[in-house]
PDB file of N, CA and C in Angstrom:
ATOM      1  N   UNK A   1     -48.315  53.788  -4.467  1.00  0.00           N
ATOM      2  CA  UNK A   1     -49.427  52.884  -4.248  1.00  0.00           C
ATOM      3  C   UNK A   1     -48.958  51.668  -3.434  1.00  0.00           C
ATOM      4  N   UNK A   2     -49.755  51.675  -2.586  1.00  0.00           N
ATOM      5  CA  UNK A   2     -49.295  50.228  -1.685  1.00  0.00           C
ATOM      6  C   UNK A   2     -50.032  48.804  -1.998  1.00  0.00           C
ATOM      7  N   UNK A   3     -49.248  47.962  -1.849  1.00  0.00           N
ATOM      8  CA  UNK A   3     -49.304  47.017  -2.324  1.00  0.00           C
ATOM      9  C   UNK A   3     -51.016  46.028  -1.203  1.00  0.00           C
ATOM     10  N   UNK A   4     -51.403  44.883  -2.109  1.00  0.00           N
ATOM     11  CA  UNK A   4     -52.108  44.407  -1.232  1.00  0.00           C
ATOM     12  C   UNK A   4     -51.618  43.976   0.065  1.00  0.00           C
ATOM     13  N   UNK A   5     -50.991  43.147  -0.089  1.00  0.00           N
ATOM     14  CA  UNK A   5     -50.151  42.609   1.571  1.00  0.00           C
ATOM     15  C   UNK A   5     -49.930  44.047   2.727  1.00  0.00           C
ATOM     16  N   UNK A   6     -49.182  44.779   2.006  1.00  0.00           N
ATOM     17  CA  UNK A   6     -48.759  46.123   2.449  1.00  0.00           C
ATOM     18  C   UNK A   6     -50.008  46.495   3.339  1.00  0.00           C
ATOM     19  N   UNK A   7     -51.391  46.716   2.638  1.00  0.00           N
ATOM     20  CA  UNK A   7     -52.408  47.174   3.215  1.00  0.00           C
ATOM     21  C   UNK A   7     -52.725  46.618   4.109  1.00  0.00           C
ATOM     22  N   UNK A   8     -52.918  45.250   3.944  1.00  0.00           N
ATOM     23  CA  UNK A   8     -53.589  43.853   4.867  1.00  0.00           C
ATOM     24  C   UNK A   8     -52.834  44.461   6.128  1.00  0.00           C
ATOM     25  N   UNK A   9     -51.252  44.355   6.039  1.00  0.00           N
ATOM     26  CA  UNK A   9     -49.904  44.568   7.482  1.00  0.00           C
ATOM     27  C   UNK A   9     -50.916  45.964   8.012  1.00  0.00           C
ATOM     28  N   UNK A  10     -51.107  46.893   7.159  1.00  0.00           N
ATOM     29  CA  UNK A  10     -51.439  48.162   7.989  1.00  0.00           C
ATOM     30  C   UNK A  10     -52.344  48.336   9.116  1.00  0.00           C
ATOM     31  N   UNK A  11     -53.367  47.164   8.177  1.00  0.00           N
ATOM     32  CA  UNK A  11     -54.869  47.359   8.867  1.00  0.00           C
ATOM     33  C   UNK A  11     -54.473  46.302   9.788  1.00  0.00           C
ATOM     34  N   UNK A  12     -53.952  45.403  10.072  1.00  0.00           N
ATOM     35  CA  UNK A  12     -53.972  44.611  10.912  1.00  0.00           C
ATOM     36  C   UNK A  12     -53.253  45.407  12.573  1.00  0.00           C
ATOM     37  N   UNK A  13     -52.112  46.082  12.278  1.00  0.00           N
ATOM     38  CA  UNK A  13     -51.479  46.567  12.905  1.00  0.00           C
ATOM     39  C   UNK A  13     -52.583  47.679  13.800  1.00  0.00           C
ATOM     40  N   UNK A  14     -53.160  47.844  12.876  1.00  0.00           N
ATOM     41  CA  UNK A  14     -54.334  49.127  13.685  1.00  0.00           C
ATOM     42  C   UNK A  14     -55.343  47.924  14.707  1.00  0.00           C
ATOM     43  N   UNK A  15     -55.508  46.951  14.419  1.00  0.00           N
ATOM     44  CA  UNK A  15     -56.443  45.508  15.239  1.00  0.00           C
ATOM     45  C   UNK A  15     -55.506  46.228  16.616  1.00  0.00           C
ATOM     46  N   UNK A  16     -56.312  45.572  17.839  1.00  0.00           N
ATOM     47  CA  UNK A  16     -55.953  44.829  19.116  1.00  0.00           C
ATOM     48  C   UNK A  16     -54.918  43.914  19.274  1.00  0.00           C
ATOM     49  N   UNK A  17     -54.488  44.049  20.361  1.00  0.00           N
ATOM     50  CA  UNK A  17     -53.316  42.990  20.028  1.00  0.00           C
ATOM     51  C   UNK A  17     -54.125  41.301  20.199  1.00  0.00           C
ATOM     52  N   UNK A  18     -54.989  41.205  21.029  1.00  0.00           N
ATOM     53  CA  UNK A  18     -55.808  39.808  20.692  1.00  0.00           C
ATOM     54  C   UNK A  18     -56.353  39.820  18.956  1.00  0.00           C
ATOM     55  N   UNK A  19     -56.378  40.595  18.751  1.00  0.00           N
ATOM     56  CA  UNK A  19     -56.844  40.603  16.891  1.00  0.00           C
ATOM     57  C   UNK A  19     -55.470  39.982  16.102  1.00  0.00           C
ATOM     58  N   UNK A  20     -54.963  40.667  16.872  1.00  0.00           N
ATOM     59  CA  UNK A  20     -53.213  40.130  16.066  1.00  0.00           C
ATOM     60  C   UNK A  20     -52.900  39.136  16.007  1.00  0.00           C
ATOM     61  N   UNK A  21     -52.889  38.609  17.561  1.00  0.00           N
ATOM     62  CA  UNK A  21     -52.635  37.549  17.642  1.00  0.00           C
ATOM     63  C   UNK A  21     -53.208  36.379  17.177  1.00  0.00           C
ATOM     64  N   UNK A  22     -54.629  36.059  16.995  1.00  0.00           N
ATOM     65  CA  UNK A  22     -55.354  35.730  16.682  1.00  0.00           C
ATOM     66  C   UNK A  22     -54.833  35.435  14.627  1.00  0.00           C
ATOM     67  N   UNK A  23     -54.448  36.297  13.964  1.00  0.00           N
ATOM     68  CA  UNK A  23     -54.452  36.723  13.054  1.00  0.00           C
ATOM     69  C   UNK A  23     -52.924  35.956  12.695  1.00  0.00           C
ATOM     70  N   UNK A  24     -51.804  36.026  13.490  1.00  0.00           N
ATOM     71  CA  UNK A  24     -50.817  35.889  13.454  1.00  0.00           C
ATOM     72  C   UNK A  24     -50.620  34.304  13.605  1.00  0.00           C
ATOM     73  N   UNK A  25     -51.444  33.962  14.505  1.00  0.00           N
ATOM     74  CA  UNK A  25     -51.504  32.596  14.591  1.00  0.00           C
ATOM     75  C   UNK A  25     -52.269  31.539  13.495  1.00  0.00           C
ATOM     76  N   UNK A  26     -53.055  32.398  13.152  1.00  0.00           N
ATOM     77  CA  UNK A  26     -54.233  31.502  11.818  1.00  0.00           C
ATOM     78  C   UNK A  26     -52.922  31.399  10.661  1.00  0.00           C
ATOM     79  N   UNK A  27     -52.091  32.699  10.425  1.00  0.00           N
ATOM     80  CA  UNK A  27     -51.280  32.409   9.227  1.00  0.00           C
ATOM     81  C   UNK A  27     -50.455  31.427   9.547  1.00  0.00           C
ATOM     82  N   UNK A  28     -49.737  31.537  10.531  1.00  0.00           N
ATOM     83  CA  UNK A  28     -48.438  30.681  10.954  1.00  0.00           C
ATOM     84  C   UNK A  28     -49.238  29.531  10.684  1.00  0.00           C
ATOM     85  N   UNK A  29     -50.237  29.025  11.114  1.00  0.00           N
ATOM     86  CA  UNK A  29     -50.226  27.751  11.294  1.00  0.00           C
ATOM     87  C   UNK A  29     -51.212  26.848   9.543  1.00  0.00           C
ATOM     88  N   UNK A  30     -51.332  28.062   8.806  1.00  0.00           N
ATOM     89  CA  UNK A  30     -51.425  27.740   7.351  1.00  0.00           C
ATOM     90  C   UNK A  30     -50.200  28.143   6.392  1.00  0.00           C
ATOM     91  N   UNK A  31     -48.638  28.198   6.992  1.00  0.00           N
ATOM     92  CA  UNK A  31     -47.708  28.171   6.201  1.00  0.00           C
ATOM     93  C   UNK A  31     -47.105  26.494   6.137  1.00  0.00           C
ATOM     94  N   UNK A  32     -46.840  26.499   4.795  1.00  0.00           N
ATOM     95  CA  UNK A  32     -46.335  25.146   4.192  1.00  0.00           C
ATOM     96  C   UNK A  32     -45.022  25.466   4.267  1.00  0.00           C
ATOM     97  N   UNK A  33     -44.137  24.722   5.798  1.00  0.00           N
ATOM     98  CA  UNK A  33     -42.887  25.347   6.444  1.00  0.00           C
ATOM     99  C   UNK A  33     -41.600  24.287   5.328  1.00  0.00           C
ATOM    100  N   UNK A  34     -42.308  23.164   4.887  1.00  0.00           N
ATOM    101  CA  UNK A  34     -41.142  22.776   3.762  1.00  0.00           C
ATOM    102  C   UNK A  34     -40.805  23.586   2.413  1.00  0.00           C
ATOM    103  N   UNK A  35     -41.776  24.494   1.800  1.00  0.00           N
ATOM    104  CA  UNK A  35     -42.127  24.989   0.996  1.00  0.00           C
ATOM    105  C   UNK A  35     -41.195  25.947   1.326  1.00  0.00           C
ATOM    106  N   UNK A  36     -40.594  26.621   2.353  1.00  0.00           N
ATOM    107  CA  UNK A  36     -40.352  27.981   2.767  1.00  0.00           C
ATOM    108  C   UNK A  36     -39.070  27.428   3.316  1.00  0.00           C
ATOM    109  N   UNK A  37     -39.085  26.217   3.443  1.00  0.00           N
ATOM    110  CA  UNK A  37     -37.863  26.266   5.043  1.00  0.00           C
ATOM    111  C   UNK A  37     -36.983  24.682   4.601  1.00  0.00           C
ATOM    112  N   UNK A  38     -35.410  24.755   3.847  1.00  0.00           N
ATOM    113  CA  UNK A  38     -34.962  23.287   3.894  1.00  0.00           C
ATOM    114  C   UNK A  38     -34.011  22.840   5.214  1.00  0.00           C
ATOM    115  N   UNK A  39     -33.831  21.913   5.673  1.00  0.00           N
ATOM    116  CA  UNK A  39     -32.630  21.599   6.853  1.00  0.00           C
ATOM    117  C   UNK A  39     -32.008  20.340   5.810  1.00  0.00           C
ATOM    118  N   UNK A  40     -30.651  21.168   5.832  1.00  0.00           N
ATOM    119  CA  UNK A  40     -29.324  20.194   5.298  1.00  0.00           C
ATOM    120  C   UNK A  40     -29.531  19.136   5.759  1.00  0.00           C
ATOM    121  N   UNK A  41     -28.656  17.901   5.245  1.00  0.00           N
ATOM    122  CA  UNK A  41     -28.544  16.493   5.527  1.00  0.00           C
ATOM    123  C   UNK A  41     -27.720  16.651   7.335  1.00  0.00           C
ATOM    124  N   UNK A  42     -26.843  17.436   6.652  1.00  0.00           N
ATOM    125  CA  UNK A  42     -26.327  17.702   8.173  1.00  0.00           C
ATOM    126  C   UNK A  42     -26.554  18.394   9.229  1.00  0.00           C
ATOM    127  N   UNK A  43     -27.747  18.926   9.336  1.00  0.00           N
ATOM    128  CA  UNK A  43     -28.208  19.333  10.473  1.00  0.00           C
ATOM    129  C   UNK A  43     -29.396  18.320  11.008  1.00  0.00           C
ATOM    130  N   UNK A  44     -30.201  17.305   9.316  1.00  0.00           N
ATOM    131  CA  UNK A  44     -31.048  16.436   9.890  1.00  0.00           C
ATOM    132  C   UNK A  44     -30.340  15.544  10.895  1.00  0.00           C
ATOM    133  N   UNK A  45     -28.770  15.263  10.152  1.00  0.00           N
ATOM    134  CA  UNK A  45     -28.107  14.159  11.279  1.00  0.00           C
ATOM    135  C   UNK A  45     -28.063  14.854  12.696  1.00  0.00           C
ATOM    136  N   UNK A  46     -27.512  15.870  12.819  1.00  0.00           N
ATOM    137  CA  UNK A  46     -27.490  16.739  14.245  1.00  0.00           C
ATOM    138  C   UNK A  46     -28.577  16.490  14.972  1.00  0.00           C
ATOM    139  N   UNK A  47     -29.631  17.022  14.639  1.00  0.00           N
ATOM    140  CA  UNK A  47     -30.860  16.643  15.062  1.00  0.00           C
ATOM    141  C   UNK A  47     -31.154  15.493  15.433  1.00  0.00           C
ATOM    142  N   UNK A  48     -30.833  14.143  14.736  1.00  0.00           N
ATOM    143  CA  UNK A  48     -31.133  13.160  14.681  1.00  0.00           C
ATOM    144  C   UNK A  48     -30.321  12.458  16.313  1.00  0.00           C
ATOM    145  N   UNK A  49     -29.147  13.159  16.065  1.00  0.00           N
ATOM    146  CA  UNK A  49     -27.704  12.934  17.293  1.00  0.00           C
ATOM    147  C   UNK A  49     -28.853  13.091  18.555  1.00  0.00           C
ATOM    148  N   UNK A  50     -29.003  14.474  18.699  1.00  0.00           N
ATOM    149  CA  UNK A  50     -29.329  15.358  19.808  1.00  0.00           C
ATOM    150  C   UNK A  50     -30.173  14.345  20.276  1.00  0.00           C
ATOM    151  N   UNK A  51     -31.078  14.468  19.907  1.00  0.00           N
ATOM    152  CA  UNK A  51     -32.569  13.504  20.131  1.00  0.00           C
ATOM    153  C   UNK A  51     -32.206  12.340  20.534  1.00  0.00           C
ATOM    154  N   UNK A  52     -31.287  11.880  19.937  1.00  0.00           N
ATOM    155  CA  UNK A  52     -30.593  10.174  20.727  1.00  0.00           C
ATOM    156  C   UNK A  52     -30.092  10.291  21.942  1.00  0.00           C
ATOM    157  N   UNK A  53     -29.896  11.710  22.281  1.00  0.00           N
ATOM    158  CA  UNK A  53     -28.868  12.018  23.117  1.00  0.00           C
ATOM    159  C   UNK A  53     -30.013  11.626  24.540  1.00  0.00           C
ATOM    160  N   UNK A  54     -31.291  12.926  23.971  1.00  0.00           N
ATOM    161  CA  UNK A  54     -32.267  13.125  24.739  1.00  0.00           C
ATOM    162  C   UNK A  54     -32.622  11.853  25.411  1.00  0.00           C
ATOM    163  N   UNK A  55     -32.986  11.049  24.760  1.00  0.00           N
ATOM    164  CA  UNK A  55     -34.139   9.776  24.711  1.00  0.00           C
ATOM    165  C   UNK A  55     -33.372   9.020  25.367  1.00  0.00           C
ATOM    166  N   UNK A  56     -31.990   8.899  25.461  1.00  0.00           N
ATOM    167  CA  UNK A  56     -31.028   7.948  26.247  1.00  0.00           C
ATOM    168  C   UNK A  56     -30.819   8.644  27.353  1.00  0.00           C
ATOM    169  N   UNK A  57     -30.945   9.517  27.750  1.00  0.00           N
ATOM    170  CA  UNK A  57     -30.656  10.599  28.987  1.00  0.00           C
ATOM    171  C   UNK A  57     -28.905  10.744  29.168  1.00  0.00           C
ATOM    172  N   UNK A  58     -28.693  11.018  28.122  1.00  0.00           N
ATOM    173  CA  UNK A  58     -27.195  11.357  28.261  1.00  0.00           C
ATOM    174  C   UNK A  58     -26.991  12.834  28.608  1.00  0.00           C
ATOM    175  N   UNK A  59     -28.118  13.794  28.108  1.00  0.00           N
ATOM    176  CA  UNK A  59     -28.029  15.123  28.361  1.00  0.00           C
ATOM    177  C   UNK A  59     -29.004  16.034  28.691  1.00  0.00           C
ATOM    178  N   UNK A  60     -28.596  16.524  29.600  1.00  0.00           N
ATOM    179  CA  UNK A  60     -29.743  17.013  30.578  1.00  0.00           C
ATOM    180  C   UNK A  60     -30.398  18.676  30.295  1.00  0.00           C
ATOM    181  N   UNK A  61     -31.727  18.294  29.441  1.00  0.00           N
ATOM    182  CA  UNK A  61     -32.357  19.829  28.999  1.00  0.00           C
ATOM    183  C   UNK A  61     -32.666  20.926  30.154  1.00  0.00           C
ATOM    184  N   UNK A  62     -32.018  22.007  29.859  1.00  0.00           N
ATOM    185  CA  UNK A  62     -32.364  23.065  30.433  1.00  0.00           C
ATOM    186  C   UNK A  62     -33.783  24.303  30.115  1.00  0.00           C
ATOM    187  N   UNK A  63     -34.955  24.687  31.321  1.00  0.00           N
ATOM    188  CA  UNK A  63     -36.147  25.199  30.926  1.00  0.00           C
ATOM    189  C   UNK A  63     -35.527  26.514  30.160  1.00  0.00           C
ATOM    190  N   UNK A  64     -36.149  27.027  28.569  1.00  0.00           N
ATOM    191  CA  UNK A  64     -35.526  28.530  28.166  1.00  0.00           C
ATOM    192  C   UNK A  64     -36.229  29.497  29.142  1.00  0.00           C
ATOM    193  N   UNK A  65     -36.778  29.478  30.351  1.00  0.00           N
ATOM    194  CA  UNK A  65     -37.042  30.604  30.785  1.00  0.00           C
ATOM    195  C   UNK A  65     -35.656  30.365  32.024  1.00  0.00           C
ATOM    196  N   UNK A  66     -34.734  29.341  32.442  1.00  0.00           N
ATOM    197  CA  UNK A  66     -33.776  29.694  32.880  1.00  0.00           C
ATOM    198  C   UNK A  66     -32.642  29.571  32.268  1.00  0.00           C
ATOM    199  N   UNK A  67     -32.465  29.244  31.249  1.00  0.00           N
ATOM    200  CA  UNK A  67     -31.553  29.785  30.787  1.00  0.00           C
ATOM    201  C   UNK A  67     -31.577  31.446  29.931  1.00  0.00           C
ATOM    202  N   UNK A  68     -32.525  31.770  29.915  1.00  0.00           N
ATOM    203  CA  UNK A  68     -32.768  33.273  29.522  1.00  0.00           C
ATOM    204  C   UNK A  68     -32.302  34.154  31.575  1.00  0.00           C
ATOM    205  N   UNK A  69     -33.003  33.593  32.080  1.00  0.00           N
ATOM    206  CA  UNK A  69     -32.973  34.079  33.342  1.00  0.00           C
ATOM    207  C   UNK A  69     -30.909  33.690  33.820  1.00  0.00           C
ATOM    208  N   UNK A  70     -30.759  33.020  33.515  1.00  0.00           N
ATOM    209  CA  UNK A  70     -28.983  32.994  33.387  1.00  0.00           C
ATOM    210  C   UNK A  70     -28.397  34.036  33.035  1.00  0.00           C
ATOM    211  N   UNK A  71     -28.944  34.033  31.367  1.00  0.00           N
ATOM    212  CA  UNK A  71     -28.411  35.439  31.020  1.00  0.00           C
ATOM    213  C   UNK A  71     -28.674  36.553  31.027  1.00  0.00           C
ATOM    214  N   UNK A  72     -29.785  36.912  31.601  1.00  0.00           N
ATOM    215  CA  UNK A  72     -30.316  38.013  31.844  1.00  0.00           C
ATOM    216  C   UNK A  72     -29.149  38.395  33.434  1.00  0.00           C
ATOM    217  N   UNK A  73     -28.738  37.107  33.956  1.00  0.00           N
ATOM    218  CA  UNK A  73     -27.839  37.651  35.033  1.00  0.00           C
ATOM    219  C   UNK A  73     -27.121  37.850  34.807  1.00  0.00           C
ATOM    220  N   UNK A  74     -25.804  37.327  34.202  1.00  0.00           N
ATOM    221  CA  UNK A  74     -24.923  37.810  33.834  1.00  0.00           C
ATOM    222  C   UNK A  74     -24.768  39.178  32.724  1.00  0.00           C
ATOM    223  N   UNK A  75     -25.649  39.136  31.661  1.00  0.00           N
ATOM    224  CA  UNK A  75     -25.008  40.270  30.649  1.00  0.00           C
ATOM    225  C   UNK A  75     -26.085  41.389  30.741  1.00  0.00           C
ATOM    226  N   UNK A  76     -27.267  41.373  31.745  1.00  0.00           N
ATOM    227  CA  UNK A  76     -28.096  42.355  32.083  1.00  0.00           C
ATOM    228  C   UNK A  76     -29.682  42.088  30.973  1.00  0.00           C
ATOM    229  N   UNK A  77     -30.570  42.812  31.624  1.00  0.00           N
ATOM    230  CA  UNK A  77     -31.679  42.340  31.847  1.00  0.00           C
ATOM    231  C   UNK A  77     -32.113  42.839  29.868  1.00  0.00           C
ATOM    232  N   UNK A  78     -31.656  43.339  29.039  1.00  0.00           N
ATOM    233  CA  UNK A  78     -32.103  43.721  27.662  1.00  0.00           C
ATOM    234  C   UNK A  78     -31.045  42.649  26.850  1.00  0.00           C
ATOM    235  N   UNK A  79     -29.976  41.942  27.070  1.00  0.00           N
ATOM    236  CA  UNK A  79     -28.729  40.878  26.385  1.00  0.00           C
ATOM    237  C   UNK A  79     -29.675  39.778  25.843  1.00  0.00           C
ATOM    238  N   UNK A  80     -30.601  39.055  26.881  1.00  0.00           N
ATOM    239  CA  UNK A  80     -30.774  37.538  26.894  1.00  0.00           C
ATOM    240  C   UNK A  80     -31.157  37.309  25.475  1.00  0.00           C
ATOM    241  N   UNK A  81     -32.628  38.237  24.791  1.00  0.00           N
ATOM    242  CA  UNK A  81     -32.843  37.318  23.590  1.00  0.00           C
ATOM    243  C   UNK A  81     -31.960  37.783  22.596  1.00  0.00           C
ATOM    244  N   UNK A  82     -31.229  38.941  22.780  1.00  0.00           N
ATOM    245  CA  UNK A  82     -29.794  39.292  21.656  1.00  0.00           C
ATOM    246  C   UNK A  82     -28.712  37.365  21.502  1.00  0.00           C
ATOM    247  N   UNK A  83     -28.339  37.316  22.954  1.00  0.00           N
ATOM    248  CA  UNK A  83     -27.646  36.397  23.176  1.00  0.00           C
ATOM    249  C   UNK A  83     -27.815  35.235  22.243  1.00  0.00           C
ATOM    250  N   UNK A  84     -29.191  34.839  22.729  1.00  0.00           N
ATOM    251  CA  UNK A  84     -29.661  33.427  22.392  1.00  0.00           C
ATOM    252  C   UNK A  84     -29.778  33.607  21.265  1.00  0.00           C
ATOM    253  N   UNK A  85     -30.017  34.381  20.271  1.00  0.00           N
ATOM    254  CA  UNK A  85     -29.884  34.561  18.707  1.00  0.00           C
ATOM    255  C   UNK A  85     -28.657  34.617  18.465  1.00  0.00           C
ATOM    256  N   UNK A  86     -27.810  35.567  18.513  1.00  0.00           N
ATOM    257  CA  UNK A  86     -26.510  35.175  18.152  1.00  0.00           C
ATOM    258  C   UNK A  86     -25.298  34.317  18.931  1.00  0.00           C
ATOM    259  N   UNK A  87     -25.987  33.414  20.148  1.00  0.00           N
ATOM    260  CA  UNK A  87     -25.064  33.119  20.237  1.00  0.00           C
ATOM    261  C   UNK A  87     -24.269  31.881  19.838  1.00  0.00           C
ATOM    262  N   UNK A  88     -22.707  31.463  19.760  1.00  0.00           N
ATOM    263  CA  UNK A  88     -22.069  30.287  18.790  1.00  0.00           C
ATOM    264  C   UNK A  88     -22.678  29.244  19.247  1.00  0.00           C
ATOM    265  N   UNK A  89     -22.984  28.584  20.508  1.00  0.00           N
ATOM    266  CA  UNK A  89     -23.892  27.469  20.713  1.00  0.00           C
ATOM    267  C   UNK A  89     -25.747  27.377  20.032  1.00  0.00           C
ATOM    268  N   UNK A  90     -25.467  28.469  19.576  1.00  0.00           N
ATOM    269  CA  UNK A  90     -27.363  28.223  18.706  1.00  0.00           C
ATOM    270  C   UNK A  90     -27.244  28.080  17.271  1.00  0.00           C
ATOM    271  N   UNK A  91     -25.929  28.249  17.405  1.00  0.00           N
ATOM    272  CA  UNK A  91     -25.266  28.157  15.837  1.00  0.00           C
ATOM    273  C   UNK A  91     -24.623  26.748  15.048  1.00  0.00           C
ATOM    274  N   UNK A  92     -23.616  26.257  16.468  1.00  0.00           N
ATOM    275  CA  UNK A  92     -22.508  25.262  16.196  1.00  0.00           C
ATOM    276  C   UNK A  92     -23.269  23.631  16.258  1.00  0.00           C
ATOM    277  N   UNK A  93     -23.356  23.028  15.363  1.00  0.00           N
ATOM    278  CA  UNK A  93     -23.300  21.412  15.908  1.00  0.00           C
ATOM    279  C   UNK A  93     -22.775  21.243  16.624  1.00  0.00           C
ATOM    280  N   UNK A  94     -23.638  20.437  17.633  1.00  0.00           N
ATOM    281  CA  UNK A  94     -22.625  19.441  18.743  1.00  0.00           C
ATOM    282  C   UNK A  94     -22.399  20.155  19.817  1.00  0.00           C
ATOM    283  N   UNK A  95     -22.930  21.173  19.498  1.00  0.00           N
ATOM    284  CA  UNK A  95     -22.741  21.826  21.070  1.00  0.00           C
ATOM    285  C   UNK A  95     -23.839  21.611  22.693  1.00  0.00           C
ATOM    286  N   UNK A  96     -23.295  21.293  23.098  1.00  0.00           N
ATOM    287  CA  UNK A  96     -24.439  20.812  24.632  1.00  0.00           C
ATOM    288  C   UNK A  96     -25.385  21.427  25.128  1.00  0.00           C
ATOM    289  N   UNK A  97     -26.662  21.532  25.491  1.00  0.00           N
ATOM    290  CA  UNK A  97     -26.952  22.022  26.301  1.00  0.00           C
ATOM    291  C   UNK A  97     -28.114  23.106  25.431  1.00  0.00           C
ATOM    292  N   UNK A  98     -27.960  22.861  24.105  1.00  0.00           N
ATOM    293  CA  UNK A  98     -28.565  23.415  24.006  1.00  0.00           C
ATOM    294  C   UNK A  98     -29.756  22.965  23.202  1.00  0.00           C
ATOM    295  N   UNK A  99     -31.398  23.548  22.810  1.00  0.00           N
ATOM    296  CA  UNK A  99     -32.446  23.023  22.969  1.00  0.00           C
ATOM    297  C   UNK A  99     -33.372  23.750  22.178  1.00  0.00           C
ATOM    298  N   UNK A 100     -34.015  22.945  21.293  1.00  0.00           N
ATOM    299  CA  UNK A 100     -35.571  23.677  20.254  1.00  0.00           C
ATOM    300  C   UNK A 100     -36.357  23.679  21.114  1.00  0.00           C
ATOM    301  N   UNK A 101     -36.101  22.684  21.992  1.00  0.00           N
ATOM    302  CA  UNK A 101     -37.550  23.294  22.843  1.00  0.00           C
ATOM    303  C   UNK A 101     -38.824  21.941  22.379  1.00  0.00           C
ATOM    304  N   UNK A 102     -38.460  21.629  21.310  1.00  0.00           N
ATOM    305  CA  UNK A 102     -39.620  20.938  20.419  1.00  0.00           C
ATOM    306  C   UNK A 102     -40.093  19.304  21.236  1.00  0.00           C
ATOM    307  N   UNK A 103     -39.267  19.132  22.116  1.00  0.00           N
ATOM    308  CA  UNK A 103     -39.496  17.207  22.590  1.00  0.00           C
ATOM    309  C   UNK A 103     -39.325  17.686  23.982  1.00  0.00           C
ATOM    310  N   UNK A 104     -40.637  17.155  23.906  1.00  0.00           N
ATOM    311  CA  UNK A 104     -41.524  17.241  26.040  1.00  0.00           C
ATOM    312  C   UNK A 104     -41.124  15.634  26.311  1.00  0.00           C
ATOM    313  N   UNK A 105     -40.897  15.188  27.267  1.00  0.00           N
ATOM    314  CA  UNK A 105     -40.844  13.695  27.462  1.00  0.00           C
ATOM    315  C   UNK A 105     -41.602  13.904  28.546  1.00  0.00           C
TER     316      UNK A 105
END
Protein backbone atom coordinates (compact mmCIF):
# COMPACT_ATOMS: atom_id res chain seq x y z
CA UNK A 1 0.00 0.00 0.00
CA UNK A 2 1.35 3.33 -0.87
CA UNK A 3 1.61 5.84 1.22
CA UNK A 4 -0.27 9.34 0.92
CA UNK A 5 2.74 11.51 -0.15
CA UNK A 6 3.82 8.44 -2.28
CA UNK A 7 0.51 8.88 -4.25
CA UNK A 8 0.44 12.77 -4.32
CA UNK A 9 4.63 12.20 -6.05
CA UNK A 10 2.84 9.74 -8.55
CA UNK A 11 0.05 11.77 -9.68
CA UNK A 12 1.96 14.74 -9.89
CA UNK A 13 4.65 13.17 -11.96
CA UNK A 14 1.87 12.09 -14.50
CA UNK A 15 0.95 16.46 -14.54
CA UNK A 16 2.78 18.52 -17.40
CA UNK A 17 5.81 19.75 -16.70
CA UNK A 18 4.17 23.48 -16.29
CA UNK A 19 1.83 21.50 -13.68
CA UNK A 20 5.02 20.54 -11.94
CA UNK A 21 6.45 23.27 -11.90
CA UNK A 22 3.87 25.21 -10.82
CA UNK A 23 3.37 22.58 -8.02
CA UNK A 24 7.01 22.45 -7.15
CA UNK A 25 7.23 25.96 -6.68
CA UNK A 26 3.93 26.52 -4.42
CA UNK A 27 5.70 23.83 -1.99
CA UNK A 28 9.17 25.24 -1.99
CA UNK A 29 8.05 28.42 -1.27
CA UNK A 30 5.63 27.13 1.81
CA UNK A 31 8.66 25.23 3.41
CA UNK A 32 9.72 26.62 6.87
CA UNK A 33 13.65 26.41 5.64
CA UNK A 34 14.77 27.02 9.54
CA UNK A 35 12.62 24.24 10.60
CA UNK A 36 14.42 21.89 8.06
CA UNK A 37 17.74 23.61 7.51
CA UNK A 38 20.50 24.89 10.56
CA UNK A 39 23.90 26.92 9.38
CA UNK A 40 26.68 26.56 12.12
CA UNK A 41 28.02 29.63 13.88
CA UNK A 42 30.78 29.06 11.55
CA UNK A 43 29.55 29.14 8.39
CA UNK A 44 27.13 32.20 9.65
CA UNK A 45 30.66 33.92 10.22
CA UNK A 46 31.84 32.75 6.60
CA UNK A 47 28.98 34.12 5.20
CA UNK A 48 29.11 37.05 7.14
CA UNK A 49 33.20 37.36 5.80
CA UNK A 50 32.15 36.77 2.14
CA UNK A 51 29.51 39.42 2.03
CA UNK A 52 32.04 41.99 3.57
CA UNK A 53 34.16 40.91 1.04
CA UNK A 54 31.36 41.58 -1.62
CA UNK A 55 30.10 45.00 -0.41
CA UNK A 56 33.77 46.34 -0.14
CA UNK A 57 34.63 45.08 -3.65
CA UNK A 58 37.51 43.14 -2.63
CA UNK A 59 36.22 40.17 -4.71
CA UNK A 60 35.07 39.94 -7.88
CA UNK A 61 31.70 37.58 -8.48
CA UNK A 62 31.69 35.38 -11.25
CA UNK A 63 28.01 34.81 -13.54
CA UNK A 64 27.20 30.61 -12.66
CA UNK A 65 26.34 30.33 -16.22
CA UNK A 66 30.21 31.07 -16.83
CA UNK A 67 31.58 29.49 -14.60
CA UNK A 68 29.52 26.29 -15.48
CA UNK A 69 30.47 27.24 -19.15
CA UNK A 70 34.36 27.07 -17.78
CA UNK A 71 33.76 23.82 -16.82
CA UNK A 72 31.88 22.47 -19.18
CA UNK A 73 35.29 23.41 -21.15
CA UNK A 74 37.59 21.95 -19.56
CA UNK A 75 36.11 18.52 -18.06
CA UNK A 76 33.39 18.19 -20.97
CA UNK A 77 29.98 19.12 -21.57
CA UNK A 78 28.00 16.30 -18.78
CA UNK A 79 31.14 17.28 -15.57
CA UNK A 80 29.89 20.95 -14.85
CA UNK A 81 26.91 20.35 -12.41
CA UNK A 82 28.83 16.98 -11.04
CA UNK A 83 31.76 19.51 -10.45
CA UNK A 84 30.05 22.32 -8.81
CA UNK A 85 28.46 19.87 -6.28
CA UNK A 86 31.34 18.16 -5.35
CA UNK A 87 33.68 20.39 -5.81
CA UNK A 88 36.41 21.39 -2.55
CA UNK A 89 35.75 25.14 -3.23
CA UNK A 90 31.74 24.64 -2.67
CA UNK A 91 32.77 22.91 0.26
CA UNK A 92 35.88 24.78 1.97
CA UNK A 93 35.61 28.22 3.88
CA UNK A 94 37.46 30.91 2.58
CA UNK A 95 37.77 29.85 -0.57
CA UNK A 96 37.51 32.68 -3.48
CA UNK A 97 35.53 33.04 -6.04
CA UNK A 98 33.07 31.34 -5.12
CA UNK A 99 29.17 32.34 -4.92
CA UNK A 100 25.26 31.53 -3.63
CA UNK A 101 24.32 33.49 -6.09
CA UNK A 102 21.94 35.11 -3.36
CA UNK A 103 23.31 39.20 -3.38
CA UNK A 104 22.55 41.18 -6.78
CA UNK A 105 24.17 44.64 -6.13
Amino acid sequence: MQTKAQQIIDDALRLDSHARATIAQTLLERIDIKAHFEVSQKWRQELARRCAQIDAGDVALIPGDLVLAGLRAKYGPQSAPTAVRSSAAAQAPGVQGFSLGARQG
